[in-house]
PDB file of N, CA and C in Angstrom:
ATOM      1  N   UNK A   1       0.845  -1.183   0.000  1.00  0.00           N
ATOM      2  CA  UNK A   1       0.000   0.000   0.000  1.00  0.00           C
ATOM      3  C   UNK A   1       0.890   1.247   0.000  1.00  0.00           C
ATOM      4  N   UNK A   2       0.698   2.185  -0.668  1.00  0.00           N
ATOM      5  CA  UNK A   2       1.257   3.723  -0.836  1.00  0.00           C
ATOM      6  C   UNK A   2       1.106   4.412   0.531  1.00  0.00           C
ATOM      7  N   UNK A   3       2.344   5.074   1.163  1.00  0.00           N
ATOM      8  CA  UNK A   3       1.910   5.998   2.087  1.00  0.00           C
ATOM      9  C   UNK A   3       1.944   7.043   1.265  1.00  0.00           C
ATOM     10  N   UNK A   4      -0.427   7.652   1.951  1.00  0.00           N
ATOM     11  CA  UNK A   4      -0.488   8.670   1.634  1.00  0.00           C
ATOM     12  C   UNK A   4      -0.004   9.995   1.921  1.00  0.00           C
ATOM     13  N   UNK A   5       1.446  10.125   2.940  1.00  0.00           N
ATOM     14  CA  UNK A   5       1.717  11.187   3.560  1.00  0.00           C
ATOM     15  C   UNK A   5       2.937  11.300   2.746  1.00  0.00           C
ATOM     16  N   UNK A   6       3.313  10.524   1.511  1.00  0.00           N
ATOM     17  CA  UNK A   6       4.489  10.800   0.530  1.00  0.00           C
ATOM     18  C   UNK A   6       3.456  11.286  -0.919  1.00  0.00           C
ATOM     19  N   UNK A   7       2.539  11.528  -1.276  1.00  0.00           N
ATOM     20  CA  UNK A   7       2.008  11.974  -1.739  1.00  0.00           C
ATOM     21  C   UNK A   7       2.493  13.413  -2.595  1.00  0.00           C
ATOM     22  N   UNK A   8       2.495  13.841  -3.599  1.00  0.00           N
ATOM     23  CA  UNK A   8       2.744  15.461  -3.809  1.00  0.00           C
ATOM     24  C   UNK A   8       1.398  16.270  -3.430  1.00  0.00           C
ATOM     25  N   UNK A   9       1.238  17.173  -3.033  1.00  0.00           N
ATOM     26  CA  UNK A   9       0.188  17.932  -2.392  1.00  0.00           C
ATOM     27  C   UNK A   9      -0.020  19.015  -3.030  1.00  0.00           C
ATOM     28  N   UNK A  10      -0.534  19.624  -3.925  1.00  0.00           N
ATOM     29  CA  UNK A  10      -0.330  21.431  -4.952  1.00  0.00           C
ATOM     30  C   UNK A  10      -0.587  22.416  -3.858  1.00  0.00           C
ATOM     31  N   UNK A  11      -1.291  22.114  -3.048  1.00  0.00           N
ATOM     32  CA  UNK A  11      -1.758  23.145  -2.215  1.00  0.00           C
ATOM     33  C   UNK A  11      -0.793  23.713  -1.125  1.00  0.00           C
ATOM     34  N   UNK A  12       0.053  22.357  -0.520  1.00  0.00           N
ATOM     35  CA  UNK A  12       1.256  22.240   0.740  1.00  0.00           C
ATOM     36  C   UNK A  12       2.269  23.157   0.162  1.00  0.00           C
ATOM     37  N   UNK A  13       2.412  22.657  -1.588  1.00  0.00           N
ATOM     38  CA  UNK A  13       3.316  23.328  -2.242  1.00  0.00           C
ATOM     39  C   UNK A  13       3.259  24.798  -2.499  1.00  0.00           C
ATOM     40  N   UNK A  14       2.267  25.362  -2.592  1.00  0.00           N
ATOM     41  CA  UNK A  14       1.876  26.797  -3.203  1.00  0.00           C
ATOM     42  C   UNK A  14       1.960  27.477  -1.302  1.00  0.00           C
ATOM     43  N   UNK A  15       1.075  26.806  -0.358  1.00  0.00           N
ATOM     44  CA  UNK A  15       1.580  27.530   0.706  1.00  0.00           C
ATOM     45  C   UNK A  15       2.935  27.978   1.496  1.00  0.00           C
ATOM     46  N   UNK A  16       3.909  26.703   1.123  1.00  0.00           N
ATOM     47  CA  UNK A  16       5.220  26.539   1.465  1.00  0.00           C
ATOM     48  C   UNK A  16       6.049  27.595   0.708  1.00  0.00           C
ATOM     49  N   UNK A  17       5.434  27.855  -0.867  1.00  0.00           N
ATOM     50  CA  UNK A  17       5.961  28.688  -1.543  1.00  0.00           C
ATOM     51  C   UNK A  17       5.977  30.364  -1.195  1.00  0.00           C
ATOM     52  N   UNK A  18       4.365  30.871  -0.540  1.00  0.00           N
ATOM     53  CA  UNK A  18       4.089  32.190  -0.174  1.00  0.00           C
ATOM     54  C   UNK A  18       4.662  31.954   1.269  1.00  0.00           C
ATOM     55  N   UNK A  19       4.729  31.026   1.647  1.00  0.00           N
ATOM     56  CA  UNK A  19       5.322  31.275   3.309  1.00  0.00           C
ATOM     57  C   UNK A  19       7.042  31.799   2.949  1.00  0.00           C
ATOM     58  N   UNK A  20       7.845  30.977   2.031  1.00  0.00           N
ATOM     59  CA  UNK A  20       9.319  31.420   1.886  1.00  0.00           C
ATOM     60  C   UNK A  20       9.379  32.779   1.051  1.00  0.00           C
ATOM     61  N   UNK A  21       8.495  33.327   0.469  1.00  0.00           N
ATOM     62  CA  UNK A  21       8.263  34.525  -0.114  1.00  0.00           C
ATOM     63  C   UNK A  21       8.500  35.823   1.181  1.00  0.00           C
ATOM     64  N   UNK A  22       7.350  35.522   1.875  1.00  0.00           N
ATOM     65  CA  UNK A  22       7.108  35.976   3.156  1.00  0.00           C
ATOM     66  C   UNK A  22       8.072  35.849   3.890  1.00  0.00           C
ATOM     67  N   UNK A  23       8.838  34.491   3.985  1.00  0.00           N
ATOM     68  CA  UNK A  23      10.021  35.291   5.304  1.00  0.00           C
ATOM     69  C   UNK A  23      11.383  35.118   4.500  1.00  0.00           C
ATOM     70  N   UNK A  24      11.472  35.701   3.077  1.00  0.00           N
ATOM     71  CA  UNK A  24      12.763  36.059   2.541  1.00  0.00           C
ATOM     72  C   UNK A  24      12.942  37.358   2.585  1.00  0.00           C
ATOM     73  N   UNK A  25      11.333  38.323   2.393  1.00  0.00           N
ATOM     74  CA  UNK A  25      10.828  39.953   2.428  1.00  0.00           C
ATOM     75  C   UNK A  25      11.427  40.257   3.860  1.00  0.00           C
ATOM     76  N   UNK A  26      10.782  40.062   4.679  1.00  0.00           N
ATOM     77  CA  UNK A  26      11.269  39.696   5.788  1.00  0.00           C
ATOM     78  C   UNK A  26      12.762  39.705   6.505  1.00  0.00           C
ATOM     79  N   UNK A  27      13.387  38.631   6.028  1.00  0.00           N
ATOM     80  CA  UNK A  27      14.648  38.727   6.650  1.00  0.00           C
ATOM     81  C   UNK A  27      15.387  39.824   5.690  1.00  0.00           C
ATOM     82  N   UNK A  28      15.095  39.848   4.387  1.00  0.00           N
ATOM     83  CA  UNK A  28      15.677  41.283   3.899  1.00  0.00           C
ATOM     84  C   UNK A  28      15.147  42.507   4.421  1.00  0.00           C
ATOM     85  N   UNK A  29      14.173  42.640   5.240  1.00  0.00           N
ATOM     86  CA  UNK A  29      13.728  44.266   5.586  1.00  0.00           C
ATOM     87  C   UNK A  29      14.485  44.114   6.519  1.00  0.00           C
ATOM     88  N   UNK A  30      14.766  43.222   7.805  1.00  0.00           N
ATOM     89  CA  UNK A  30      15.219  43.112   8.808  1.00  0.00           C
ATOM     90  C   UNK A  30      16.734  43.757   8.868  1.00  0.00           C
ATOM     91  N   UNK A  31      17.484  42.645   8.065  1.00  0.00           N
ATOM     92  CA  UNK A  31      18.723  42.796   7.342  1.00  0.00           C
ATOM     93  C   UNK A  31      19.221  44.682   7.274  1.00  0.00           C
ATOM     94  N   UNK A  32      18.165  45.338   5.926  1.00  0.00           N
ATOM     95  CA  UNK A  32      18.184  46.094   5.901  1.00  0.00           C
ATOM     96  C   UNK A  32      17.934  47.223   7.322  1.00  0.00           C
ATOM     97  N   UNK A  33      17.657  47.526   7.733  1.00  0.00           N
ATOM     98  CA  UNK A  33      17.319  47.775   9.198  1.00  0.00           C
ATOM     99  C   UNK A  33      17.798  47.967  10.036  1.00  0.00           C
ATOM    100  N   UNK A  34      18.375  46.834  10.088  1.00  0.00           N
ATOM    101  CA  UNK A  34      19.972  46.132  11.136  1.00  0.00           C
ATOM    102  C   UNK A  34      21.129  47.560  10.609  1.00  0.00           C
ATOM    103  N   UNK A  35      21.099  47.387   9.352  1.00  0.00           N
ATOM    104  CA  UNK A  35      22.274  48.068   8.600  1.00  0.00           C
ATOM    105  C   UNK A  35      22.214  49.610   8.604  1.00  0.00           C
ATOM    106  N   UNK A  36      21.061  49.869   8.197  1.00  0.00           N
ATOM    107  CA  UNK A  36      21.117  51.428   8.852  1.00  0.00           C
ATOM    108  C   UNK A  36      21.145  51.662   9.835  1.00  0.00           C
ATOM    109  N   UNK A  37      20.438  50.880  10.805  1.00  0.00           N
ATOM    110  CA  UNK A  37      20.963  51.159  12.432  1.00  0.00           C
ATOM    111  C   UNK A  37      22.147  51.093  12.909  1.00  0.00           C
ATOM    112  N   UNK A  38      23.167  50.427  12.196  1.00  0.00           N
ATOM    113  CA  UNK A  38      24.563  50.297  12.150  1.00  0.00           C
ATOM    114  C   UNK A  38      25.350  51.793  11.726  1.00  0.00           C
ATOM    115  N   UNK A  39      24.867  52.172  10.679  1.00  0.00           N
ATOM    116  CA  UNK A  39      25.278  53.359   9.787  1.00  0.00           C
ATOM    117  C   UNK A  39      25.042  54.601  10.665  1.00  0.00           C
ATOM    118  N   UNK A  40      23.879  54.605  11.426  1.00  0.00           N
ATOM    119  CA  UNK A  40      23.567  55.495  12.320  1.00  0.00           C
ATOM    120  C   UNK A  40      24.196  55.593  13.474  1.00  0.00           C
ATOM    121  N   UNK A  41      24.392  54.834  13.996  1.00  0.00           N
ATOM    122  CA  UNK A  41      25.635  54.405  15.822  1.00  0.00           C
ATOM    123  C   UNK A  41      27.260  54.531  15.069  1.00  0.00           C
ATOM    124  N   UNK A  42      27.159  54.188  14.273  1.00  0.00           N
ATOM    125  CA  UNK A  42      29.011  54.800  13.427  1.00  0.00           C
ATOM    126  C   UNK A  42      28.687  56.167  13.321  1.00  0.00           C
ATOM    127  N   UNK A  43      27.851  56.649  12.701  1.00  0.00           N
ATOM    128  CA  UNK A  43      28.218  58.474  12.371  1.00  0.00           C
ATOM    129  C   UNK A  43      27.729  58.914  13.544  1.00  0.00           C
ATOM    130  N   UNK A  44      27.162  58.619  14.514  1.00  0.00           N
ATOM    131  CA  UNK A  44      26.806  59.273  15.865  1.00  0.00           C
ATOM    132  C   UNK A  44      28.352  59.410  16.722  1.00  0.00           C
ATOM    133  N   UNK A  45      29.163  57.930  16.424  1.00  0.00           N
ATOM    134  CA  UNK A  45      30.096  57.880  17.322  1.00  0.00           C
ATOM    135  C   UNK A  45      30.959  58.849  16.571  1.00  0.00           C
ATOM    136  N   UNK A  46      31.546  58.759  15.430  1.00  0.00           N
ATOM    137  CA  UNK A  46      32.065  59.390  14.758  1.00  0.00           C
ATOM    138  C   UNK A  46      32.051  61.003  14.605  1.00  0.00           C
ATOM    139  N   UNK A  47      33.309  61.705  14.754  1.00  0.00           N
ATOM    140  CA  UNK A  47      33.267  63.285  14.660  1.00  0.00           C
ATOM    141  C   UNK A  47      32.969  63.540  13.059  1.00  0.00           C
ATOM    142  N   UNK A  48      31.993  64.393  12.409  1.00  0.00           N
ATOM    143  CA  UNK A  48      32.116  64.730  11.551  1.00  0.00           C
ATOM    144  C   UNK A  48      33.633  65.284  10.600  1.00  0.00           C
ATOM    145  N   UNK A  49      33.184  64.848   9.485  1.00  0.00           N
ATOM    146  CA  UNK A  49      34.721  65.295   8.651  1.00  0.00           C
ATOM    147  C   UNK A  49      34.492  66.817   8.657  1.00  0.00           C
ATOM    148  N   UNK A  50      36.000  67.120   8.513  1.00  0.00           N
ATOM    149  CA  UNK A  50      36.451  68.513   8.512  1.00  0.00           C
ATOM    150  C   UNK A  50      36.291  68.782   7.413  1.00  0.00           C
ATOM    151  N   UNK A  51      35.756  70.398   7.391  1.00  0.00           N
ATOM    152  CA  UNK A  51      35.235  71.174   5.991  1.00  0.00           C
ATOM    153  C   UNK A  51      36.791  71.336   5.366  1.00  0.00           C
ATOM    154  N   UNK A  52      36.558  71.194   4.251  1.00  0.00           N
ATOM    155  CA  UNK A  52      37.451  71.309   3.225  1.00  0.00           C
ATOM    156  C   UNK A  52      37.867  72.582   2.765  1.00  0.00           C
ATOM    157  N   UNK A  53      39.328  72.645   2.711  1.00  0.00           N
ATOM    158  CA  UNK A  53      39.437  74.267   2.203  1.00  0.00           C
ATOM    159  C   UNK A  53      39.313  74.697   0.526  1.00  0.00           C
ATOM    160  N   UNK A  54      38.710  75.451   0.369  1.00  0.00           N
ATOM    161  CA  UNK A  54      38.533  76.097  -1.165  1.00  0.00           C
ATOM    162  C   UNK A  54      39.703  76.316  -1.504  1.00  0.00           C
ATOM    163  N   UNK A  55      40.021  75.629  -2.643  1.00  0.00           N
ATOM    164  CA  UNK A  55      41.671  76.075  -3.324  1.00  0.00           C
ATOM    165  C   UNK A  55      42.053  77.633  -3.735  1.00  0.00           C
ATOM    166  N   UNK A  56      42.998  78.165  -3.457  1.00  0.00           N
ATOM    167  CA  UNK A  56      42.692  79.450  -4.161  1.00  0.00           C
ATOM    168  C   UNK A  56      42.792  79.436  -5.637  1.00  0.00           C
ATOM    169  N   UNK A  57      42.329  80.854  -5.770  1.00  0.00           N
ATOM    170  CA  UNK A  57      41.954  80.686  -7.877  1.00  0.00           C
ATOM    171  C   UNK A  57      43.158  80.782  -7.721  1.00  0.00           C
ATOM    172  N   UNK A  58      44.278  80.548  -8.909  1.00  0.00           N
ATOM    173  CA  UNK A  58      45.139  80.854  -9.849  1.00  0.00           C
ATOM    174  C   UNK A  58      45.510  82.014 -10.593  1.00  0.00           C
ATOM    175  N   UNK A  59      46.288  82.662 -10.603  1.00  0.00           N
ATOM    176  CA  UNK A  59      46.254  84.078 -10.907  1.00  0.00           C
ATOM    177  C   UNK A  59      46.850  84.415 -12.567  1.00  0.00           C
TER     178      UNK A  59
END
């Protein structure tokens, strides 16, 4: 007799599919997130760069 729990399922498949959709969006917003919050605690710690001097014209 066939076990019916080896079966292919379309439906298991299409949900399994929007579920990894869902937490790939996900761990990329997160990801993203993470990283600007990173970008933000570096330039907080960080002294701003020094203004640059204007070259003089050339005469």
């Amino acid at each position: 007799m066939a076990n019916p729990w080896m079966k292919k399922n379309p439906f298991m498949s299409l949900w399994l599919s929007a579920a990894n959709r869902v937490a790939g969006s996900v761990r990329g917003q997160v990801a993203a997130q993470a990283q600007r919050n990173l970008r933000a605690a570096v330039a907080s710690a960080t002294p701003p760069p020094l203004a640059r001097r204007k070259p003089r014209p050339k005469r």
